[in-house]
C-alpha atoms as a PDB file:
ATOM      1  CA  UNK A   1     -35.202-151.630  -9.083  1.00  0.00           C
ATOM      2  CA  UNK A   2     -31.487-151.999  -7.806  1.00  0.00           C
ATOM      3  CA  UNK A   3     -30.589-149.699 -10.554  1.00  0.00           C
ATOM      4  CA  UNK A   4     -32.914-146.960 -10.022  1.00  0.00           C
ATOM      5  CA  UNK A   5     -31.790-146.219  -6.232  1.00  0.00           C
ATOM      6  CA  UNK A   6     -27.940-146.424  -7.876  1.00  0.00           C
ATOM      7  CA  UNK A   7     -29.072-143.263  -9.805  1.00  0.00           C
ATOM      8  CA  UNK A   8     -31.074-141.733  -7.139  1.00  0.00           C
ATOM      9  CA  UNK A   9     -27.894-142.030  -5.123  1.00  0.00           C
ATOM     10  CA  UNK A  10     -25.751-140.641  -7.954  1.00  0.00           C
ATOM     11  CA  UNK A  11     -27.672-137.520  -8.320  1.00  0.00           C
ATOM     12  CA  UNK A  12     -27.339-137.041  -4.520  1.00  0.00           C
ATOM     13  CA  UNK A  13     -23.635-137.562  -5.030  1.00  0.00           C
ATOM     14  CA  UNK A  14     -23.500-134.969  -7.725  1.00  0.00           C
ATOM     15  CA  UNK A  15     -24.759-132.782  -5.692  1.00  0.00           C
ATOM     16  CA  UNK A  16     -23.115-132.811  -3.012  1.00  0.00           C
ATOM     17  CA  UNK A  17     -19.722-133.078  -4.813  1.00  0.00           C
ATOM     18  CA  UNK A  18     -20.824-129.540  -6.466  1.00  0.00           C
ATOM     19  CA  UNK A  19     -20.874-128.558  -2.913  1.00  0.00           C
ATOM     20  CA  UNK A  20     -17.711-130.066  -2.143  1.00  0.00           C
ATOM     21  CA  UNK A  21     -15.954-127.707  -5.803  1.00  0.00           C
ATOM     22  CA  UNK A  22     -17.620-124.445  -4.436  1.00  0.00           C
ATOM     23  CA  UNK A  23     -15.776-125.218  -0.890  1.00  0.00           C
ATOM     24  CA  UNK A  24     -12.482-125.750  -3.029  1.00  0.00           C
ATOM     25  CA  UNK A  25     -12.625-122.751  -5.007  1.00  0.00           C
ATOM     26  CA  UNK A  26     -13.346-120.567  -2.258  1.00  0.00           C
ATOM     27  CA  UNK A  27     -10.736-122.084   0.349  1.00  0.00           C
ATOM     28  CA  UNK A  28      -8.088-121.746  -3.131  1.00  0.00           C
ATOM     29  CA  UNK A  29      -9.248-118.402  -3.500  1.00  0.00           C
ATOM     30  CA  UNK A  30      -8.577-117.143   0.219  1.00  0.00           C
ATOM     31  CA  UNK A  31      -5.136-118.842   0.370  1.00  0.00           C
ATOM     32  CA  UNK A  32      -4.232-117.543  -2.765  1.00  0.00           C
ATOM     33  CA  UNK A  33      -4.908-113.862  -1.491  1.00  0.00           C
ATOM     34  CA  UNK A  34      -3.796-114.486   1.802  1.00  0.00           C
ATOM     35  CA  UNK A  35       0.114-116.083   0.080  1.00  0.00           C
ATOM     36  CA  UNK A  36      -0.477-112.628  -2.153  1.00  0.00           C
ATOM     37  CA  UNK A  37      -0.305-110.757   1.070  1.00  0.00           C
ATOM     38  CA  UNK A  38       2.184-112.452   2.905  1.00  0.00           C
ATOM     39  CA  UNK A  39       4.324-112.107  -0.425  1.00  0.00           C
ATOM     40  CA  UNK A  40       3.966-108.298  -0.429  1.00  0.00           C
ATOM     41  CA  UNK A  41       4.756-107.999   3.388  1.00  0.00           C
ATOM     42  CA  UNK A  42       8.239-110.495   2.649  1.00  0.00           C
ATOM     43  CA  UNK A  43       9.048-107.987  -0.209  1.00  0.00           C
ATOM     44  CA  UNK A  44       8.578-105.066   1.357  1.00  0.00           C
ATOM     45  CA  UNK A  45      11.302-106.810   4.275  1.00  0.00           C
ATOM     46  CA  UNK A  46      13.180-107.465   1.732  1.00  0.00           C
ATOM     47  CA  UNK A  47      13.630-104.058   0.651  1.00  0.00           C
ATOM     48  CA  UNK A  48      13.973-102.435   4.086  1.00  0.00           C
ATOM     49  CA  UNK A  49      17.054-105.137   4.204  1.00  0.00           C
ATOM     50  CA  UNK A  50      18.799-104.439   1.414  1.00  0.00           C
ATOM     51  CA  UNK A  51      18.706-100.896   2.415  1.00  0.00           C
ATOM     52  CA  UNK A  52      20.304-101.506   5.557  1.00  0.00           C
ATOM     53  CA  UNK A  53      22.816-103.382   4.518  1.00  0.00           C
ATOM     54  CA  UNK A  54      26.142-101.365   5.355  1.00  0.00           C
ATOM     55  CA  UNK A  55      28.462-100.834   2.183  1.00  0.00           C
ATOM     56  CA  UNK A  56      31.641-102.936   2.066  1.00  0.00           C
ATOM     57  CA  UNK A  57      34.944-101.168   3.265  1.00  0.00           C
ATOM     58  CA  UNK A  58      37.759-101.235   1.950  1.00  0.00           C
ATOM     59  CA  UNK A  59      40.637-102.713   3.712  1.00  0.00           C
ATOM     60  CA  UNK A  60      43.652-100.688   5.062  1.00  0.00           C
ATOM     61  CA  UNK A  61      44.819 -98.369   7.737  1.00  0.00           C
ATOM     62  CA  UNK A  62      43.065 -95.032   7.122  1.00  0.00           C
ATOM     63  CA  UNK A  63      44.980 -93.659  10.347  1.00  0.00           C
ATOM     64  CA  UNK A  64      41.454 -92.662  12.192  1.00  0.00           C
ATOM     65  CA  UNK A  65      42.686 -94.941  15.678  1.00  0.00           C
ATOM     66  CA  UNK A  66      39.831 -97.241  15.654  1.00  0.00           C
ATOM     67  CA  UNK A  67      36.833 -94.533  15.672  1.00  0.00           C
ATOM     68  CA  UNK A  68      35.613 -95.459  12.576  1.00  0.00           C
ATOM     69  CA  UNK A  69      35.272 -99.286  13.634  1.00  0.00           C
ATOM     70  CA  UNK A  70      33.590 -98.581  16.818  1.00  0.00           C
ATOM     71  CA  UNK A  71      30.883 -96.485  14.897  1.00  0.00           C
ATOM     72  CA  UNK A  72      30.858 -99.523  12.035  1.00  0.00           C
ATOM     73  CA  UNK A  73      30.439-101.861  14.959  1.00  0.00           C
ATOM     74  CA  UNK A  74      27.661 -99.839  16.553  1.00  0.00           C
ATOM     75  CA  UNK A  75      25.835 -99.525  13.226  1.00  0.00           C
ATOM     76  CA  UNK A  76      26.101-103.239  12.783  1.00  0.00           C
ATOM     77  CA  UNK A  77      24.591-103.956  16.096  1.00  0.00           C
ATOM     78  CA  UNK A  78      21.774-101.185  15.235  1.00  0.00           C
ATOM     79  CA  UNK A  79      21.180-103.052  11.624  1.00  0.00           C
ATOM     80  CA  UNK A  80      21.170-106.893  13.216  1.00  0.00           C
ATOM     81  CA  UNK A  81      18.605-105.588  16.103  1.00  0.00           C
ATOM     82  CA  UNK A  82      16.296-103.944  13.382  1.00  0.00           C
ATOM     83  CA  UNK A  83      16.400-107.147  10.862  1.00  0.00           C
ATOM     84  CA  UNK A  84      15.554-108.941  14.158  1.00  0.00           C
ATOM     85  CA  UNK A  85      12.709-106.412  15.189  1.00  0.00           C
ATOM     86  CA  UNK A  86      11.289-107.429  11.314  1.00  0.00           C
ATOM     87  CA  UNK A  87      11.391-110.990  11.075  1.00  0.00           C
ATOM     88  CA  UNK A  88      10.242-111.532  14.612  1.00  0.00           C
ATOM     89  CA  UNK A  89       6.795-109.107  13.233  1.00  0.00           C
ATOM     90  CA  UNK A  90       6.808-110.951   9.847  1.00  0.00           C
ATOM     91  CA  UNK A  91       6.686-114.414  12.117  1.00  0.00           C
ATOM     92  CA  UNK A  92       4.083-112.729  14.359  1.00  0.00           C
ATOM     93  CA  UNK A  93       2.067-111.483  11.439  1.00  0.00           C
ATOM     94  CA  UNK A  94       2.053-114.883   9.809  1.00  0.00           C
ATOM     95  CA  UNK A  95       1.168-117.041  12.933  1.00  0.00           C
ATOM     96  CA  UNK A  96      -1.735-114.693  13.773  1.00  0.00           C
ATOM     97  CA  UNK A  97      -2.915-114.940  10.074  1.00  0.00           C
ATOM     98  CA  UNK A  98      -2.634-118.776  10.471  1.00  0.00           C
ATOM     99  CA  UNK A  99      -4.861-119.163  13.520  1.00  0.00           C
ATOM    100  CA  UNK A 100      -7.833-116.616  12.248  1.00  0.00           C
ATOM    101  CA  UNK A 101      -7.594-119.333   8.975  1.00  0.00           C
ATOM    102  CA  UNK A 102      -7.980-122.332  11.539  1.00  0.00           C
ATOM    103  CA  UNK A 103     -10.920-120.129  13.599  1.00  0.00           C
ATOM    104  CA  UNK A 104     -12.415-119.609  10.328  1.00  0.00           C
ATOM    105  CA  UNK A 105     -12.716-123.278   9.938  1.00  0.00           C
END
């Protein structure tokens, strides 16, 4: 008798642990797309970077009385607050997508 409510209780188990794979799949599923996403976003940062990124001068006295380094110095300010503008909304993006996973729970 002992070993018939073992296998009742196995079958129950079975099912239940099919329940449990169809909960992994789909919560490997979403955070697959979701990383996908967030991957696209960080490479598309990435880019807008590298284009900002001033070209290297050359060293030497071009005789221009410091014009040219106040302008480089301006455009390096410009270029530091933009990459700051991005990665402060690529943190903001990313938190917000965190807590609709955690409502979704």
């Amino acid at each position: 008798m002992d070993k018939y409510f073992r296998l009742l209780h196995a079958k129950e188990e079975i099912k239940l642990l099919y329940v449990e794979i169809c909960r992994i799949i789909t919560w490997t599923n979403d955070e697959d797309q979701f990383l996908r996403c967030r991957e696209v976003k960080l490479e598309e940062a990435e880019n807008m970077v590298a284009g900002w990124i001033p070209p290297a001068e050359e060293e030497g006295d071009n005789g221009n009385d410091g014009k040219e380094e106040d302008e480089g110095e301006e455009e390096q300010e410009r270029w530091v607050s933009e990459v700051i503008h991005q990665v402060a909304t690529l943190t903001l993006d990313h938190n917000v997508g965190q807590a609709e996973a955690e409502e979704e729970e």
